[in-house]
Structure formats: C-alpha cells, structure tokens
PDB file of N, CA and C in Angstrom:
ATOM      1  N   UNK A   1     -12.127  71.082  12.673  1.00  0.00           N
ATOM      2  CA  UNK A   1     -11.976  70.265  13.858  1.00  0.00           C
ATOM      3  C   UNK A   1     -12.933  70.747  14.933  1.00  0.00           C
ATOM      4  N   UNK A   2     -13.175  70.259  15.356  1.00  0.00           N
ATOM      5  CA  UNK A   2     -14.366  70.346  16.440  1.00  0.00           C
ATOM      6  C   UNK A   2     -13.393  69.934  18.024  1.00  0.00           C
ATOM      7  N   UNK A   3     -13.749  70.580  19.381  1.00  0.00           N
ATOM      8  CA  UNK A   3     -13.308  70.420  20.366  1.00  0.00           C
ATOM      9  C   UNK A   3     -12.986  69.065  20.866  1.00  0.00           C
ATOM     10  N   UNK A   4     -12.075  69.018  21.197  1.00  0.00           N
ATOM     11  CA  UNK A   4     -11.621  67.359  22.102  1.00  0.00           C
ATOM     12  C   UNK A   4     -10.834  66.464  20.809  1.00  0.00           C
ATOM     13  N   UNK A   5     -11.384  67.485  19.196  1.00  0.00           N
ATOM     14  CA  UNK A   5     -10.812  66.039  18.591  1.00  0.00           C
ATOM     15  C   UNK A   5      -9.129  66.259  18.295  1.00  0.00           C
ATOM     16  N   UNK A   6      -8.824  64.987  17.651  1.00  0.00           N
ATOM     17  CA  UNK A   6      -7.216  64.828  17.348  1.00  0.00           C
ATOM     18  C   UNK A   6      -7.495  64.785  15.842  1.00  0.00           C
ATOM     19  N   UNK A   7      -6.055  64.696  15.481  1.00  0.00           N
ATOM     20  CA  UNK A   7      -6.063  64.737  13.839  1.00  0.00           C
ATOM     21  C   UNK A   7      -4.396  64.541  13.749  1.00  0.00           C
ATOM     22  N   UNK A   8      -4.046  63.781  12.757  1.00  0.00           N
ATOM     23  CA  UNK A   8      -2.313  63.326  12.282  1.00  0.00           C
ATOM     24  C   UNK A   8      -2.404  64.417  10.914  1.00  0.00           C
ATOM     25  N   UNK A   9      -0.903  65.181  10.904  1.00  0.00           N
ATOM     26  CA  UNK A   9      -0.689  65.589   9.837  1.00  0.00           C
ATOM     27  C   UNK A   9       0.519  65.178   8.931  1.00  0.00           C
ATOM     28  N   UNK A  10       0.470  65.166   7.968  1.00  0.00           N
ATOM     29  CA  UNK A  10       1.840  64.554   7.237  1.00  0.00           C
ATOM     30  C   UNK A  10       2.062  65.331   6.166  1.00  0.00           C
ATOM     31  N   UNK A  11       3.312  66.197   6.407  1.00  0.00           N
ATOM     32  CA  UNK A  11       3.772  67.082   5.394  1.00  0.00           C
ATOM     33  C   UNK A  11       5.041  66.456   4.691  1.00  0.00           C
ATOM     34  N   UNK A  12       4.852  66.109   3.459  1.00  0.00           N
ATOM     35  CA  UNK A  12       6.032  65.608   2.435  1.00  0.00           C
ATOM     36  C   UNK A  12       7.013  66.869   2.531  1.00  0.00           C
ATOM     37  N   UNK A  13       8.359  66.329   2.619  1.00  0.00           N
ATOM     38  CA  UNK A  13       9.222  67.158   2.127  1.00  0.00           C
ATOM     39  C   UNK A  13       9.366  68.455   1.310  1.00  0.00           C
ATOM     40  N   UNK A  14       8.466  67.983   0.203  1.00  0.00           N
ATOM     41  CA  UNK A  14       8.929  69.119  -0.569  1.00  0.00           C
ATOM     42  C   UNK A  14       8.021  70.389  -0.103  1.00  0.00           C
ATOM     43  N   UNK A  15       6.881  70.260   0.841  1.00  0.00           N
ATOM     44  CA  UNK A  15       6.360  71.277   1.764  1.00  0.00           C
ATOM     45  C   UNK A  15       6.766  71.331   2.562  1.00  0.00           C
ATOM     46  N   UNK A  16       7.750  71.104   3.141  1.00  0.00           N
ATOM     47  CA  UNK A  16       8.458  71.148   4.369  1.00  0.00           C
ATOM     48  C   UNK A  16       9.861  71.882   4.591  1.00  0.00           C
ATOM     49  N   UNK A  17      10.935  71.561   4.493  1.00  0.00           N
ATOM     50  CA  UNK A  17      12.265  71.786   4.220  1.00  0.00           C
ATOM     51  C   UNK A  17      13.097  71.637   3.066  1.00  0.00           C
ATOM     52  N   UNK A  18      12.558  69.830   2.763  1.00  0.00           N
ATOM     53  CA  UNK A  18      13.141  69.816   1.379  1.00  0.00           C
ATOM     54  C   UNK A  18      14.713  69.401   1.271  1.00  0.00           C
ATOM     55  N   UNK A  19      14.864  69.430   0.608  1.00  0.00           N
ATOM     56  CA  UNK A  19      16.066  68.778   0.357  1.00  0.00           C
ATOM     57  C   UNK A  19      17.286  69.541   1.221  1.00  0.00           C
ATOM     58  N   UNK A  20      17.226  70.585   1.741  1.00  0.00           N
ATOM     59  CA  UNK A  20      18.066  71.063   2.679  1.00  0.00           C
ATOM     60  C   UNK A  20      18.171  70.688   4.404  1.00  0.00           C
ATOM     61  N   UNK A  21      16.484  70.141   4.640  1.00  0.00           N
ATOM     62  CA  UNK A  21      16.412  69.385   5.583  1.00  0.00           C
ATOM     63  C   UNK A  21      16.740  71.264   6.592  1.00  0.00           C
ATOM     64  N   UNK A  22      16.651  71.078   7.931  1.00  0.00           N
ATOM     65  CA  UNK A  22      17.229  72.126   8.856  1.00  0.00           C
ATOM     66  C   UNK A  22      17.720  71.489   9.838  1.00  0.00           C
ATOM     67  N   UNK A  23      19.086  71.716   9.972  1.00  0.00           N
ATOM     68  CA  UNK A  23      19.745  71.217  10.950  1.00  0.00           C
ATOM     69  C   UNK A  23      19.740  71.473  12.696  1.00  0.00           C
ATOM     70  N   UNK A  24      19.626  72.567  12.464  1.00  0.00           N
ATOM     71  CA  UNK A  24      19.493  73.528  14.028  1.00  0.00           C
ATOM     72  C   UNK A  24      18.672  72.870  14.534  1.00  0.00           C
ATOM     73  N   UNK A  25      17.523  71.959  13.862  1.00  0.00           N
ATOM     74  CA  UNK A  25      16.674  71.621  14.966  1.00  0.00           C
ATOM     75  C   UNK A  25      16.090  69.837  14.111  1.00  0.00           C
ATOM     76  N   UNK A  26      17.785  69.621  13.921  1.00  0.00           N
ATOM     77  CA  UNK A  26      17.760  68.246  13.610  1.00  0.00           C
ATOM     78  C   UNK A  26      16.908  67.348  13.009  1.00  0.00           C
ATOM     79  N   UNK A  27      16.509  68.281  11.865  1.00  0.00           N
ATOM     80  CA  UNK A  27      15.530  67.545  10.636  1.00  0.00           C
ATOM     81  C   UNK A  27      16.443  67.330   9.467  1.00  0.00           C
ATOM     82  N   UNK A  28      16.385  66.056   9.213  1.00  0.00           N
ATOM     83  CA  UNK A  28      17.255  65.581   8.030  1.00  0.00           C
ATOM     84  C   UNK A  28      16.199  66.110   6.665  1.00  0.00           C
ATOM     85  N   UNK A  29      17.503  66.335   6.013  1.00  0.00           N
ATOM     86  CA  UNK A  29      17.178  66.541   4.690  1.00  0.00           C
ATOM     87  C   UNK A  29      15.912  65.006   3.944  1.00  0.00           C
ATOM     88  N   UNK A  30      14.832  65.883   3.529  1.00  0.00           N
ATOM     89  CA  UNK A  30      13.870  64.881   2.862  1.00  0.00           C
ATOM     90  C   UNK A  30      13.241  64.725   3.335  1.00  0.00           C
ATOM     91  N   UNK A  31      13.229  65.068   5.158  1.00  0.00           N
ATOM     92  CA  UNK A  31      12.131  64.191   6.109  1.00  0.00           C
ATOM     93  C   UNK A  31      10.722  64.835   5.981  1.00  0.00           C
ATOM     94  N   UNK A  32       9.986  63.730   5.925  1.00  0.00           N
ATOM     95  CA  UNK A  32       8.511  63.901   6.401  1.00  0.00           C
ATOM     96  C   UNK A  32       8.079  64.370   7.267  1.00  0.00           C
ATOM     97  N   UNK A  33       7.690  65.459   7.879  1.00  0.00           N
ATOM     98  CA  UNK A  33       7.285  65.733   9.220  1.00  0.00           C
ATOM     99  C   UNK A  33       5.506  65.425   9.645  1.00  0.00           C
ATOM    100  N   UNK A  34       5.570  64.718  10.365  1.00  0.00           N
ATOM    101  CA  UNK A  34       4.264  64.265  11.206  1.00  0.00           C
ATOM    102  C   UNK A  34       3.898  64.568  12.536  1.00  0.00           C
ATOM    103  N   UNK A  35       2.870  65.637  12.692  1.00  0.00           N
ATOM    104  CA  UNK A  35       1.989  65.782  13.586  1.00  0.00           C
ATOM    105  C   UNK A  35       1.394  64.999  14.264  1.00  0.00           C
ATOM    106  N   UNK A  36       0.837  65.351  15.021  1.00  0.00           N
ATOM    107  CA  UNK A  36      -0.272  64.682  16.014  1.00  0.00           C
ATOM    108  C   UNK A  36      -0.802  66.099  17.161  1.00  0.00           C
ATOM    109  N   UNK A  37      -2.011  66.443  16.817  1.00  0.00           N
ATOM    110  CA  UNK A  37      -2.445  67.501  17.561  1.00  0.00           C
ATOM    111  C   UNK A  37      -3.716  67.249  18.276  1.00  0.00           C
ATOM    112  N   UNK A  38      -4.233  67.910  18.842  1.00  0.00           N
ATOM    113  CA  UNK A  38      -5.687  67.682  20.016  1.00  0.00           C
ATOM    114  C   UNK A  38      -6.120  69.158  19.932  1.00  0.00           C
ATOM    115  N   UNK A  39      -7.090  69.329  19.233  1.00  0.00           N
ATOM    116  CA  UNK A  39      -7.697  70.592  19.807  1.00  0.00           C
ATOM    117  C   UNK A  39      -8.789  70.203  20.752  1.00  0.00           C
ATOM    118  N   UNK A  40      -7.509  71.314  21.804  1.00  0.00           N
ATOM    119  CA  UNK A  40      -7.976  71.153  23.514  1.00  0.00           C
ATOM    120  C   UNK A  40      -9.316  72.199  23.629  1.00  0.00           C
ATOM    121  N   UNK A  41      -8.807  73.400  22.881  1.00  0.00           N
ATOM    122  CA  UNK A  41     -10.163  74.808  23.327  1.00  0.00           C
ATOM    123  C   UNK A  41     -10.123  75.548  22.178  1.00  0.00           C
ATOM    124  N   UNK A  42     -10.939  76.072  22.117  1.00  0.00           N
ATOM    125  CA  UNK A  42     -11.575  77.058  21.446  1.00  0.00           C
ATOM    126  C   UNK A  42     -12.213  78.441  21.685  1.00  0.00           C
ATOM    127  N   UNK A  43     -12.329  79.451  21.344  1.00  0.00           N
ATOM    128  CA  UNK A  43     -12.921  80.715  21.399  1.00  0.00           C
ATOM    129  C   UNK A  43     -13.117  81.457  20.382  1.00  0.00           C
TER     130      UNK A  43
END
C-alpha cells in the first residue's frame, strides 16, 4: 500500500473465529469480518 491509499479486507470465517464466533465483542458465529482501512502515514 502506498500512502493516502484505502484497501477492503474480507476475512472468511474459517480465518477468523469460526464457528465459535466471539461473543464479548459481538461477532456471531460464521461471520465474515470486513475491513476498510486508509493508510494515513508511514515511516
């Protein structure tokens, strides 16, 4: 990634949590988790 840019990430389940899902911070079991980031800076 190069400065200023954005980028979507999409992690399937089974890299993610998975079938246990984590509750504490209210991710259902199976879910997809999707990003959206900006790299603001660099050094």
């Amino acid at each position: 990634m190069s400065k200023g840019e954005k980028a979507r990430l999409e992690i399937e389940p089974e890299w993610a949590y998975g079938k246990k899902g984590q509750p504490d911070a209210k991710i259902p079991p199976n879910a997809k988790l999707i990003f959206e980031v900006e790299l603001v800076d660099i050094d």
